[in-house]
C-alpha atoms as a PDB file:
ATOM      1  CA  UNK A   1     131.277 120.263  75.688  1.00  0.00           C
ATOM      2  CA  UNK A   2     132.349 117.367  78.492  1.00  0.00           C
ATOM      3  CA  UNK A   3     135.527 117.287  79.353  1.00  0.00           C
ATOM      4  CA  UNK A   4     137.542 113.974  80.724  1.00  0.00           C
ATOM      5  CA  UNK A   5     140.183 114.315  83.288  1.00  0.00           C
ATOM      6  CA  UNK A   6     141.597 110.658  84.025  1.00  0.00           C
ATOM      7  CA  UNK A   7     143.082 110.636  87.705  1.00  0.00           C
ATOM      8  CA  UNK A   8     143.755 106.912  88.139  1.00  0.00           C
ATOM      9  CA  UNK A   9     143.851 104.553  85.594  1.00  0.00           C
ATOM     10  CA  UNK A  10     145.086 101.469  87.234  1.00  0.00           C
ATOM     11  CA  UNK A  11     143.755  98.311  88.364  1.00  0.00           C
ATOM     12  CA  UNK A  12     143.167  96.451  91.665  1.00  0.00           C
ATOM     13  CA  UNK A  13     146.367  98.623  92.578  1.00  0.00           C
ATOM     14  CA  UNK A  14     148.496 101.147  91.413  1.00  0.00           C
ATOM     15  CA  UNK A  15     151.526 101.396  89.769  1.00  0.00           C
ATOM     16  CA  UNK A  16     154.379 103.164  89.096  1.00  0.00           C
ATOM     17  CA  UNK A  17     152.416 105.208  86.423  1.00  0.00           C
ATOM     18  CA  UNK A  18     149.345 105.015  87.690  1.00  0.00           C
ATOM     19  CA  UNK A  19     146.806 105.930  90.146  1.00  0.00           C
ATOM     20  CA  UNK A  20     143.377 103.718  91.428  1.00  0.00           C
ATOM     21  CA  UNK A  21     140.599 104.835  89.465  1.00  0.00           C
ATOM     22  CA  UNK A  22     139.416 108.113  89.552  1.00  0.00           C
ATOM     23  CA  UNK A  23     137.658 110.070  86.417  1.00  0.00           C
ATOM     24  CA  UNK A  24     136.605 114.123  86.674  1.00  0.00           C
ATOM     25  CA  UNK A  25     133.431 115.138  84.262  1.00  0.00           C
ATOM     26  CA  UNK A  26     133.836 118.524  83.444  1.00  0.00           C
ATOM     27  CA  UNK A  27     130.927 120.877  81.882  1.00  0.00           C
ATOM     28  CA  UNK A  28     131.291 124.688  82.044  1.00  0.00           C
ATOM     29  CA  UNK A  29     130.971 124.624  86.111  1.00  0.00           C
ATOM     30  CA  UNK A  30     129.999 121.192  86.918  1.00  0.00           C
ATOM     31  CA  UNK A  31     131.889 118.918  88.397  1.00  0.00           C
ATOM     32  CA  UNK A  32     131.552 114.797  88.372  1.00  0.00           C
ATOM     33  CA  UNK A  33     134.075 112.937  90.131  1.00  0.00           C
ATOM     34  CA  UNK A  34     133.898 109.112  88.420  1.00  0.00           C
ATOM     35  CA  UNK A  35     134.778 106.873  91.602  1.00  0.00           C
ATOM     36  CA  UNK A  36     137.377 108.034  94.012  1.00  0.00           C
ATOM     37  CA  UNK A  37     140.330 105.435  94.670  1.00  0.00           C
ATOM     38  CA  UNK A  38     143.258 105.839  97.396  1.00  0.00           C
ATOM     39  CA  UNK A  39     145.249 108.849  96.143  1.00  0.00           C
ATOM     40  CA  UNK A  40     142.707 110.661  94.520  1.00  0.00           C
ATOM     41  CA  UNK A  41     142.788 113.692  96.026  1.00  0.00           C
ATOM     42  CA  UNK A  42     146.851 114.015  95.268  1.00  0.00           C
ATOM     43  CA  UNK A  43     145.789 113.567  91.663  1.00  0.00           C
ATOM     44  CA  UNK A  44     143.282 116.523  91.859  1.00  0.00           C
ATOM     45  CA  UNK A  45     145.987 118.703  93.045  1.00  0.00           C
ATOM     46  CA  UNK A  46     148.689 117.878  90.731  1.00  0.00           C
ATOM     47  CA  UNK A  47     146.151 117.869  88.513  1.00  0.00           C
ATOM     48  CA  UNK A  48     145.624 122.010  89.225  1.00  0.00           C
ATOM     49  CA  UNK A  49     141.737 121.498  89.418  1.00  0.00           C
ATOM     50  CA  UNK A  50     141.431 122.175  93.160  1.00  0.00           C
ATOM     51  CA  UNK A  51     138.519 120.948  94.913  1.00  0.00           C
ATOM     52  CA  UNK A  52     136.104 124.165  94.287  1.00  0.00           C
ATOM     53  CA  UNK A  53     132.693 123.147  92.377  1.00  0.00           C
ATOM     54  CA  UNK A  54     133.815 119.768  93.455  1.00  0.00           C
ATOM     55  CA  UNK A  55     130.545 118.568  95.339  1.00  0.00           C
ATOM     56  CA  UNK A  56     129.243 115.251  93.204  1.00  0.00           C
ATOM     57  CA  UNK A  57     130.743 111.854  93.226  1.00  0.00           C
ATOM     58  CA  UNK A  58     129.328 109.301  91.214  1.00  0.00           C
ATOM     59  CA  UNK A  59     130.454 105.706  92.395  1.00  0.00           C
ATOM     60  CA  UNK A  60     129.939 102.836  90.107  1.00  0.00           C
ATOM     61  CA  UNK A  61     130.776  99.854  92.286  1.00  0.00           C
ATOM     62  CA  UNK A  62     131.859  99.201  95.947  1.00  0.00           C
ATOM     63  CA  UNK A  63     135.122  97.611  95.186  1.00  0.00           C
ATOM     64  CA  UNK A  64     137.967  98.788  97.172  1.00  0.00           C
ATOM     65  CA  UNK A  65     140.325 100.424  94.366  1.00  0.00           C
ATOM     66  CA  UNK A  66     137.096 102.441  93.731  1.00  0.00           C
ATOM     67  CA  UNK A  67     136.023 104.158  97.198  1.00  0.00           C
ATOM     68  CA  UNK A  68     139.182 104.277  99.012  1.00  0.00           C
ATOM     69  CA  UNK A  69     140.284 107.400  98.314  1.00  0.00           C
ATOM     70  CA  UNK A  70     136.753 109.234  99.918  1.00  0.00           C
ATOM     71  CA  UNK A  71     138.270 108.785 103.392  1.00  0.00           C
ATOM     72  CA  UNK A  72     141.281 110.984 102.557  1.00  0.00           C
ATOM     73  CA  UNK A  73     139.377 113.376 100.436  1.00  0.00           C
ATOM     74  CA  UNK A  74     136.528 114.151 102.924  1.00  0.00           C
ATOM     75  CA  UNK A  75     138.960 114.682 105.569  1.00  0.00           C
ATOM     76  CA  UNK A  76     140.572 117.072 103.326  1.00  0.00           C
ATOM     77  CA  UNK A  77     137.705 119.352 102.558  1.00  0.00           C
ATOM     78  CA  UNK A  78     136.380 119.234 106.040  1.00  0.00           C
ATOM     79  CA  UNK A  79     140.200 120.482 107.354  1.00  0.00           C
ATOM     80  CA  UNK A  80     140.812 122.460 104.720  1.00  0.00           C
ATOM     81  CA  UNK A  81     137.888 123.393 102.582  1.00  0.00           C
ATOM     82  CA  UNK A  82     134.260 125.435 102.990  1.00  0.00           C
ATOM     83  CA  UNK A  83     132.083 123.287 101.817  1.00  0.00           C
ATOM     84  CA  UNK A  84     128.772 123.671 101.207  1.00  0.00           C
ATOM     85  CA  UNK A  85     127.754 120.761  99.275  1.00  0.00           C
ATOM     86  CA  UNK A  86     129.015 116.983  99.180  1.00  0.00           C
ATOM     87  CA  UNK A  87     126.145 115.313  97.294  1.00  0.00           C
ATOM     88  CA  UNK A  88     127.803 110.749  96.848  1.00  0.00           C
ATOM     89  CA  UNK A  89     125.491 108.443  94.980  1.00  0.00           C
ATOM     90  CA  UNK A  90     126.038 104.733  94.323  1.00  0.00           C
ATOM     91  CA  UNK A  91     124.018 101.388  94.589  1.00  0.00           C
ATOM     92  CA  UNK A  92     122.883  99.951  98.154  1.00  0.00           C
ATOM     93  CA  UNK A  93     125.904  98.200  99.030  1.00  0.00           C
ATOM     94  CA  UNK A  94     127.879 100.847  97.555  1.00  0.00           C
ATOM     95  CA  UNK A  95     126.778 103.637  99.872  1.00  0.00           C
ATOM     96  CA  UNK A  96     126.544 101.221 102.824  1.00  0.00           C
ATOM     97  CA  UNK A  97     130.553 100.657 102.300  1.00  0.00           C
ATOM     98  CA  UNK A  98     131.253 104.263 101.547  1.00  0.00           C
ATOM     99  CA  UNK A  99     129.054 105.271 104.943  1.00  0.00           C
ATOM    100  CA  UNK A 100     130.857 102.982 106.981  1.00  0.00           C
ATOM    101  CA  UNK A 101     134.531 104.058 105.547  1.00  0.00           C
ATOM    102  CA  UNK A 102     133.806 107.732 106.665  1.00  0.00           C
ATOM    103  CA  UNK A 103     131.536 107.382 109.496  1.00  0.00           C
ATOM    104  CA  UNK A 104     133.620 104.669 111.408  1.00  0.00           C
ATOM    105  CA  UNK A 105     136.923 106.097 110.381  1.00  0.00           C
ATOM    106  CA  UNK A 106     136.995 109.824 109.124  1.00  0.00           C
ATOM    107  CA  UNK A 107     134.463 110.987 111.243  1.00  0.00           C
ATOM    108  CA  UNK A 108     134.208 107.971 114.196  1.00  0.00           C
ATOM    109  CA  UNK A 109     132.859 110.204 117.481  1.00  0.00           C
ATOM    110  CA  UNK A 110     132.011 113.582 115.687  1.00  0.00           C
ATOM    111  CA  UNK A 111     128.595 114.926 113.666  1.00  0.00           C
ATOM    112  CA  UNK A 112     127.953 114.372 110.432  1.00  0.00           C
ATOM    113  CA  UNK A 113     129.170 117.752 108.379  1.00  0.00           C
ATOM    114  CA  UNK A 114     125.259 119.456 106.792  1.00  0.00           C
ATOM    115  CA  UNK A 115     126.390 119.634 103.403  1.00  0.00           C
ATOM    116  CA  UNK A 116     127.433 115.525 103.498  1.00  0.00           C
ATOM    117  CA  UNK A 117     124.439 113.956 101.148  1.00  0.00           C
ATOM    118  CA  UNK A 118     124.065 110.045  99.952  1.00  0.00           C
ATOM    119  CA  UNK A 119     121.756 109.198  97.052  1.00  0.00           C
ATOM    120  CA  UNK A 120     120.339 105.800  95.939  1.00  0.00           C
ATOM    121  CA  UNK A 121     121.090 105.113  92.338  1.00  0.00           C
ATOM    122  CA  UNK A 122     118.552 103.662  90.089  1.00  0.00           C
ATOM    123  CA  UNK A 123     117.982 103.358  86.838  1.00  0.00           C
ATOM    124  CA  UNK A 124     116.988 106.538  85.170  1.00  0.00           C
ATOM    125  CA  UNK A 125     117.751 110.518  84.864  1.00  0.00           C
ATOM    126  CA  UNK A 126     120.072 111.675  87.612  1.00  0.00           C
ATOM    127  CA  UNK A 127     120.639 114.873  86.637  1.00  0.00           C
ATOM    128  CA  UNK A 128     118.740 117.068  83.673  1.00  0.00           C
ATOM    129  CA  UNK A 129     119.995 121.063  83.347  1.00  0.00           C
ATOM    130  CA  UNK A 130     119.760 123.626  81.319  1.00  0.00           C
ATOM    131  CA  UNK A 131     121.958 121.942  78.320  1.00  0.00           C
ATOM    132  CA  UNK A 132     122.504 118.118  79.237  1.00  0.00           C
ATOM    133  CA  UNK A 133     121.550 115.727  81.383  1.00  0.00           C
ATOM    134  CA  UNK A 134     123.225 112.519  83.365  1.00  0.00           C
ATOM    135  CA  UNK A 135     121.359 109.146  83.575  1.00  0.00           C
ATOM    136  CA  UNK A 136     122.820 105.538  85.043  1.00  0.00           C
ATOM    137  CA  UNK A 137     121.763 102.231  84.390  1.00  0.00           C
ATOM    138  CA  UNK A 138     122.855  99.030  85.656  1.00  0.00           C
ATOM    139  CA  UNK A 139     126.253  96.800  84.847  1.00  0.00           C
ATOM    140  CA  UNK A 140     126.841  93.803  85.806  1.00  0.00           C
ATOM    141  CA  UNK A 141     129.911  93.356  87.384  1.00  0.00           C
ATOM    142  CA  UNK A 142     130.646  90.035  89.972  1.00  0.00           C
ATOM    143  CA  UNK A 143     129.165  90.975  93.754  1.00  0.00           C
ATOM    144  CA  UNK A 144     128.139  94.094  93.778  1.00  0.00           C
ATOM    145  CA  UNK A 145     125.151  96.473  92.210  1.00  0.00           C
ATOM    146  CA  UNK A 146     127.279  98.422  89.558  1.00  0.00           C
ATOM    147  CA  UNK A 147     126.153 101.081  87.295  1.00  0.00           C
ATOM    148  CA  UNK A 148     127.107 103.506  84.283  1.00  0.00           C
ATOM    149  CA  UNK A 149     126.648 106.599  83.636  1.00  0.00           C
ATOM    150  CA  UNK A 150     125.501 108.674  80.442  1.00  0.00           C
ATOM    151  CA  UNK A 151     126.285 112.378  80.159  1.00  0.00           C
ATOM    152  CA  UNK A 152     124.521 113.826  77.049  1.00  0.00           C
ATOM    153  CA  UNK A 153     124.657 117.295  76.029  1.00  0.00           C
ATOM    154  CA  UNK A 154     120.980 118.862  74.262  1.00  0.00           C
ATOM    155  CA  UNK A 155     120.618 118.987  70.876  1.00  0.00           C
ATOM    156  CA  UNK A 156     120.345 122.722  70.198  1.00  0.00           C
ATOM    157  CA  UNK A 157     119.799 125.520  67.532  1.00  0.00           C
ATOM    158  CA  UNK A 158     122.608 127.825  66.758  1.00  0.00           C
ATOM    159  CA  UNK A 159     121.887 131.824  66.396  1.00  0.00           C
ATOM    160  CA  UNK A 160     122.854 133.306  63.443  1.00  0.00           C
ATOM    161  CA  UNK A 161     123.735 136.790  63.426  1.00  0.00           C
ATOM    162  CA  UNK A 162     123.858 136.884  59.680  1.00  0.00           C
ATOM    163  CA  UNK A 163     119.946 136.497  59.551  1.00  0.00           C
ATOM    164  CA  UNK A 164     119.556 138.939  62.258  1.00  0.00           C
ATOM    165  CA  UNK A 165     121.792 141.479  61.346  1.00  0.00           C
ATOM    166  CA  UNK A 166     119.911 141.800  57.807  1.00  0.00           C
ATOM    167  CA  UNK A 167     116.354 141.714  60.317  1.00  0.00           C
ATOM    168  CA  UNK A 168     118.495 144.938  61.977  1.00  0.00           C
ATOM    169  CA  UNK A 169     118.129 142.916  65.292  1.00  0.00           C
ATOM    170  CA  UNK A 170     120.157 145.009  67.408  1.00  0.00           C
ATOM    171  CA  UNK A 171     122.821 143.369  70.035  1.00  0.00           C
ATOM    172  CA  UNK A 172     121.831 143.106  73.122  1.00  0.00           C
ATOM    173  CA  UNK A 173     119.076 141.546  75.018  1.00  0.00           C
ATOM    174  CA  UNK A 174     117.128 141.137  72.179  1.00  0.00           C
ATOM    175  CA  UNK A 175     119.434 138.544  70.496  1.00  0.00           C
ATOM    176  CA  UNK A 176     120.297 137.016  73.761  1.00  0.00           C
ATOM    177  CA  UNK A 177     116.897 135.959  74.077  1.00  0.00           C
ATOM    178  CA  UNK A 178     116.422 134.981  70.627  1.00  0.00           C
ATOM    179  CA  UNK A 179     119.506 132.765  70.983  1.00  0.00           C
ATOM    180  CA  UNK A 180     117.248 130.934  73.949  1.00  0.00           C
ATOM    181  CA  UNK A 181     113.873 130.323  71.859  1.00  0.00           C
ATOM    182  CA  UNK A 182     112.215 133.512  72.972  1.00  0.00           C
ATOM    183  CA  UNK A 183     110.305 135.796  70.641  1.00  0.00           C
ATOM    184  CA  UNK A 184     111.101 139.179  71.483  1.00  0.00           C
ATOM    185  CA  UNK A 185     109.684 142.803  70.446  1.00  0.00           C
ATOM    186  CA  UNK A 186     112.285 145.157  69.087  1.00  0.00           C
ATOM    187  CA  UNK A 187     112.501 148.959  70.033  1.00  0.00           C
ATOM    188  CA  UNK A 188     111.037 149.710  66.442  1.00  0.00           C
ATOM    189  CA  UNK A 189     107.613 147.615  67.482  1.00  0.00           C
ATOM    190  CA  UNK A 190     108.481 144.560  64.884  1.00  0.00           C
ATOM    191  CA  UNK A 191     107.818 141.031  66.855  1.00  0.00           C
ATOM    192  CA  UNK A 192     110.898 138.718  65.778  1.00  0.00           C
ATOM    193  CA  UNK A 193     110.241 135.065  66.383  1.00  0.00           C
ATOM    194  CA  UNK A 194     113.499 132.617  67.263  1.00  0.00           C
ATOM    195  CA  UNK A 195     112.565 130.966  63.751  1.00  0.00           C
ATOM    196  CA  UNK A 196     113.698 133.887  61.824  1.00  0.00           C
ATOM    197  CA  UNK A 197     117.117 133.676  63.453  1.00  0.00           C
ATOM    198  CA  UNK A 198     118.030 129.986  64.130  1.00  0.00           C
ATOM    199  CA  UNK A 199     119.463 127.320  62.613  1.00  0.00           C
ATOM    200  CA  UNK A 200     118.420 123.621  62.109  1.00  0.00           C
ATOM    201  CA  UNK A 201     118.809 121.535  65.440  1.00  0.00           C
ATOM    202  CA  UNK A 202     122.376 120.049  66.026  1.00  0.00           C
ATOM    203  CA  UNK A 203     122.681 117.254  68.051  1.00  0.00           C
ATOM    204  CA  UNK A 204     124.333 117.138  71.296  1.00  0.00           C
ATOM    205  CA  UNK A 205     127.897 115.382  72.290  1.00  0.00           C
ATOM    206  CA  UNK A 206     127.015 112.449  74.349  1.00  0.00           C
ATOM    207  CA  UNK A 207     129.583 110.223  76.834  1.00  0.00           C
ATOM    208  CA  UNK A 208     129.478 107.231  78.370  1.00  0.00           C
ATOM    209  CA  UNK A 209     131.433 105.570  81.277  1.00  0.00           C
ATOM    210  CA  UNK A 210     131.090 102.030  82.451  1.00  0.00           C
ATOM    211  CA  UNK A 211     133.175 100.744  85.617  1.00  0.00           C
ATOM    212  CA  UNK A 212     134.029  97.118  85.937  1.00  0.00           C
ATOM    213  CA  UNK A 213     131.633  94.619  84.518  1.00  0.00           C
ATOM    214  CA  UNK A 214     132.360  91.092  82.860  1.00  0.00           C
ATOM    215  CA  UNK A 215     129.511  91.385  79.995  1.00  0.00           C
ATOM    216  CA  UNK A 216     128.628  94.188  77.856  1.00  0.00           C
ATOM    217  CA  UNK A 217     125.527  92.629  75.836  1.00  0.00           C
ATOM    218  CA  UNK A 218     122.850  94.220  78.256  1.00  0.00           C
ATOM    219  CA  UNK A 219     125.245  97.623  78.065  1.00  0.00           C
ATOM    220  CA  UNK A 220     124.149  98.478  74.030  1.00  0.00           C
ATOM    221  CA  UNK A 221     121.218 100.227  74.545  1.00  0.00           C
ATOM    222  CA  UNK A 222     122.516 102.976  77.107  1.00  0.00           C
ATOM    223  CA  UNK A 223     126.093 103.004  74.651  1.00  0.00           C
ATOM    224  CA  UNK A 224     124.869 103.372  70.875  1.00  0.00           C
ATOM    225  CA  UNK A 225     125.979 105.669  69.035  1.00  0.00           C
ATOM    226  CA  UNK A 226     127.795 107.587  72.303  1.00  0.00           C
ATOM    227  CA  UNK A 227     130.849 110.076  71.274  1.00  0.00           C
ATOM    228  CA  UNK A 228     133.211 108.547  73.608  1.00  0.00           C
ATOM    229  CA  UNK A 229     133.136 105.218  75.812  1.00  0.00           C
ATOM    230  CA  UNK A 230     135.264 105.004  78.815  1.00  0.00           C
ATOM    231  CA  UNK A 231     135.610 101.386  79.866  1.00  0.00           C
ATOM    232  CA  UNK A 232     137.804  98.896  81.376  1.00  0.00           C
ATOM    233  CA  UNK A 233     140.532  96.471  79.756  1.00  0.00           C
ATOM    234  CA  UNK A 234     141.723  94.853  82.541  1.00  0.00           C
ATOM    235  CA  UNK A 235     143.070  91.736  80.355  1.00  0.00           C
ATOM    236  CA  UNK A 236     144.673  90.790  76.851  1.00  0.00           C
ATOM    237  CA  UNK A 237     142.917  87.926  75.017  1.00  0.00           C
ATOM    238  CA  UNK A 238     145.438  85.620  76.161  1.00  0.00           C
ATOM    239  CA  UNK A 239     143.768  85.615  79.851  1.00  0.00           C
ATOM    240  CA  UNK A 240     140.167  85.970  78.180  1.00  0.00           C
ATOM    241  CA  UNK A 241     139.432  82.857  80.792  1.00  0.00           C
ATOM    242  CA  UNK A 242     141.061  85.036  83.782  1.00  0.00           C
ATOM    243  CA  UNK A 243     138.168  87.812  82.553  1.00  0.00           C
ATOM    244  CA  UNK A 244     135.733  85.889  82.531  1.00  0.00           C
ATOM    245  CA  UNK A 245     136.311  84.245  85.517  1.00  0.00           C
ATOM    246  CA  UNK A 246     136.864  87.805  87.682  1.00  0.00           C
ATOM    247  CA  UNK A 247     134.228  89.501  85.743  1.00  0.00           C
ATOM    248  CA  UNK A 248     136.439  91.698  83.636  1.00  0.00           C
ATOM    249  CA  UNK A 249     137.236  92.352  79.940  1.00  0.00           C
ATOM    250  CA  UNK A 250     139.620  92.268  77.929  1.00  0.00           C
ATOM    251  CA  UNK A 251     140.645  94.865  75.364  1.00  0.00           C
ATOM    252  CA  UNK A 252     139.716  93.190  72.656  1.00  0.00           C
ATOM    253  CA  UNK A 253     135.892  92.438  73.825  1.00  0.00           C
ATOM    254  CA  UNK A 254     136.057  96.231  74.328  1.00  0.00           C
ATOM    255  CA  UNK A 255     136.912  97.188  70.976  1.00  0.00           C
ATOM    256  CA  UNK A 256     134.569  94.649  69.956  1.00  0.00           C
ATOM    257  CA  UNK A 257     131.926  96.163  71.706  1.00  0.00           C
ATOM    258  CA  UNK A 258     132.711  99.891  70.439  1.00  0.00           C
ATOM    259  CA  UNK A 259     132.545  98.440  66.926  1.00  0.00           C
ATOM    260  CA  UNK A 260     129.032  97.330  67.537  1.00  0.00           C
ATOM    261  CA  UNK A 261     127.730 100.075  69.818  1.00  0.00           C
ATOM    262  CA  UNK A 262     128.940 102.447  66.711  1.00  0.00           C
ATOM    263  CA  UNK A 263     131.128 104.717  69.147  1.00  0.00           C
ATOM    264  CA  UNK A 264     132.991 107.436  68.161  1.00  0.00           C
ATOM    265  CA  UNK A 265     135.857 106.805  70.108  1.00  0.00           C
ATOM    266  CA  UNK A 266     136.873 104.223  72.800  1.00  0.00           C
ATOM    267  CA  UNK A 267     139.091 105.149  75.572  1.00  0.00           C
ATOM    268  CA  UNK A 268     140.431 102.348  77.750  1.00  0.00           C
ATOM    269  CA  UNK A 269     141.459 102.582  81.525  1.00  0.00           C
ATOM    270  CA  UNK A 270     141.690  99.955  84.772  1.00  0.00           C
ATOM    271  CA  UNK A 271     145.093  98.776  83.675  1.00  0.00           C
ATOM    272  CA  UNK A 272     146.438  95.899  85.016  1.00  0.00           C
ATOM    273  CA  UNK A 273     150.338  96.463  85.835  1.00  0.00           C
ATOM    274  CA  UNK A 274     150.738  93.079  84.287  1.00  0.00           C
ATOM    275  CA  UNK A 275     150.738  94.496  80.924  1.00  0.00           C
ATOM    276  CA  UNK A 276     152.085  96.722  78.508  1.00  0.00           C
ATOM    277  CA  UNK A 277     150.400  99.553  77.017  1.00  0.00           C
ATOM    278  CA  UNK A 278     151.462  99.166  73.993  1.00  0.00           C
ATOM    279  CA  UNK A 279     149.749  95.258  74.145  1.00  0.00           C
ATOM    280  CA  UNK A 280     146.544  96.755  74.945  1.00  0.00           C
ATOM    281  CA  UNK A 281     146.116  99.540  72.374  1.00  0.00           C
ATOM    282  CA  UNK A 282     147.456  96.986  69.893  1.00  0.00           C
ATOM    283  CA  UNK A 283     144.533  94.449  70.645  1.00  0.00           C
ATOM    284  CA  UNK A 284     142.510  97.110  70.662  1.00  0.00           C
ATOM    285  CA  UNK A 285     143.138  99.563  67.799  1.00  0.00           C
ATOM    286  CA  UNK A 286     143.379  96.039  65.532  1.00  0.00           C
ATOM    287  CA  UNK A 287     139.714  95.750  65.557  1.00  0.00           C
ATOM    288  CA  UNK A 288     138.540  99.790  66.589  1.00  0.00           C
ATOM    289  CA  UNK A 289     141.170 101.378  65.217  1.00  0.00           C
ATOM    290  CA  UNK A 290     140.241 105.001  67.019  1.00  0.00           C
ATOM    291  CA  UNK A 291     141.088 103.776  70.516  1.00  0.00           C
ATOM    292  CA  UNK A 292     143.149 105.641  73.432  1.00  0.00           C
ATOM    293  CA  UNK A 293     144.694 103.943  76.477  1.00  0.00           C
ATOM    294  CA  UNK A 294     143.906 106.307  79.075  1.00  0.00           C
ATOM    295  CA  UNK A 295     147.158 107.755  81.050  1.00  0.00           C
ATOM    296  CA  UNK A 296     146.779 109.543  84.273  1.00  0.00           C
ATOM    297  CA  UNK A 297     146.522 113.224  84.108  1.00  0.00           C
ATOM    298  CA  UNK A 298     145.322 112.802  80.562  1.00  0.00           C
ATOM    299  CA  UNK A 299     142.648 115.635  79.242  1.00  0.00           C
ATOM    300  CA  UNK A 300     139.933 115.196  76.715  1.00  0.00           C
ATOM    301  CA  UNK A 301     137.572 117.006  75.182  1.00  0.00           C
ATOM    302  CA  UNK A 302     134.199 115.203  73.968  1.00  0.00           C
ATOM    303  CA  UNK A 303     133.564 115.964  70.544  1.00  0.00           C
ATOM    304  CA  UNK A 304     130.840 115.326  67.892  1.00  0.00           C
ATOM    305  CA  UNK A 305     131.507 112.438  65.872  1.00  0.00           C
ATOM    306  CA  UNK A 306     130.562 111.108  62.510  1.00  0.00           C
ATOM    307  CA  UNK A 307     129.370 107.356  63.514  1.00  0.00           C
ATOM    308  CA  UNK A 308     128.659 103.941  61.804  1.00  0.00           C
ATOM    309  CA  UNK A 309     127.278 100.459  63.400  1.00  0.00           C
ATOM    310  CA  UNK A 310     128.704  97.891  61.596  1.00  0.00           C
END
């Protein structure tokens, strides 16, 4: 199951209530940290995830309010921390910006730490383990080369002790193994195969998470059908001109889009301080009525949902 931890929700710059943005991916050990605006690593701590396991950040765009934060994180974990990975991967101008932030500032006149990586996105599978995998694909988004990220989880079969308690499978390795597609031999000589004990194939949870972008029509094929959708309402339909002009959306092209992508649920962040909550999940929920306006600090599991395209 993926897990969302929103640590800034804001936009452009914070507010009272919240933080630049910042999302943490969480599955079993992994660790993605979605952008890193200023503050960041305050919202980590308060947070009480601590920076262990933390070794991947994902960037989706170069803006300011989304790479800030790196400078004051990285100088953390190099006072403070034993690092032994630090793996950052965004676009070409992306990872020229966050280079120059850290090594003309953070680490102007000393050697690069070992475990510091950069990574070139491009479209395609970043990541594929065991149980899911992580792609990106592009999103256009005004000046810069954006992308999104998909996090699915592997359709799987489930064991079923029922059928292998009345094979007199006995616990232990041999259902372990089972349980991962292996045919096994039992003490007694009898050859089990992982048919015998499995279930039919359940599909995986799957998650999305676009940055900023103005357009969402070249974003359906890497969203339908997704369990959750984290994107931006920077606007209310009043300023639909404003979003358009800045390359933004508002809430109500959002919900739009989660209607037509067939979502299961939409969750909205990069906030502008201009507005209300309230006015956004109303715009929202009005046309996809399972929307959440992301608050900082806010947890989420990812769950399997029943979907529809309309």
């Amino acid at each position: 199951m993926f897990e969302l931890l929103f640590l800034g929700t804001s936009a452009s710059a914070p507010s009272i209530k919240r933080n630049l943005p910042s999302l943490l991916v969480i599955h079993d050990e992994f660790r993605f940290l979605i952008d890193c605006g200023e503050g960041t690593q305050r919202q980590i701590l308060t947070a009480g995830c601590g920076f262990k396991r933390l070794n991947k950040i994902l960037f989706t765009h170069s803006h300011l309010d989304h790479i800030l934060g790196t400078a004051g994180l990285l100088s953390t974990l190099l006072r403070w921390e034993s690092m032994e990975d630090m793996d950052i991967y965004g676009g070409e101008d992306t990872i020229a910006r966050v280079h120059d932030l850290l090594f003309s500032v953070v680490l102007r006149g000393n050697r690069a730490p070992d475990f510091l990586r950069f990574h070139l996105l491009s479209e395609g599978i970043l990541f594929d383990e065991k149980d899911f995998r992580v792609s990106c694909f592009p999103v256009n988004h005004r000046g810069s080369d954006s992308f999104g990220f998909r996090f699915d989880k592997k359709s799987r079969r489930p064991f079923l002790p029922e059928k292998a308690e009345a094979l007199g499978i006995p616990p232990g390795p041999w259902r372990r193994d089972l349980a991962n597609e292996e045919r096994v031999v039992l003490p007694d000589g009898r050859t089990i195969d992982p048919d015998q004990v499995l279930g039919d194939l359940i599909p995986g949870e799957s998650l999305v998470i676009v940055g900023d972008t103005g357009e969402t029509d070249s974003l359906l094929p890497y969203v339908q059908h997704a369990d959750a959708l984290v994107i931006e309402a920077t606007y209310t339909e009043e300023e639909a001109d404003m979003a358009f002009q800045y390359s933004h959306l508002t809430a109500k092209h959002s919900a739009r889009f989660a209607k037509t992508a067939g979502v299961g649920t939409l969750y909205l962040t990069h906030i502008s301080r201009r507005y209300r909550e309230k006015d956004i999940l109303e715009e929202a929920q009005a046309i996809f009525p399972n929307t959440v306006v992301a608050r900082d600090l806010a947890h989420y599991q990812v769950k399997k949902q029943a979907q529809t395209v309309n």
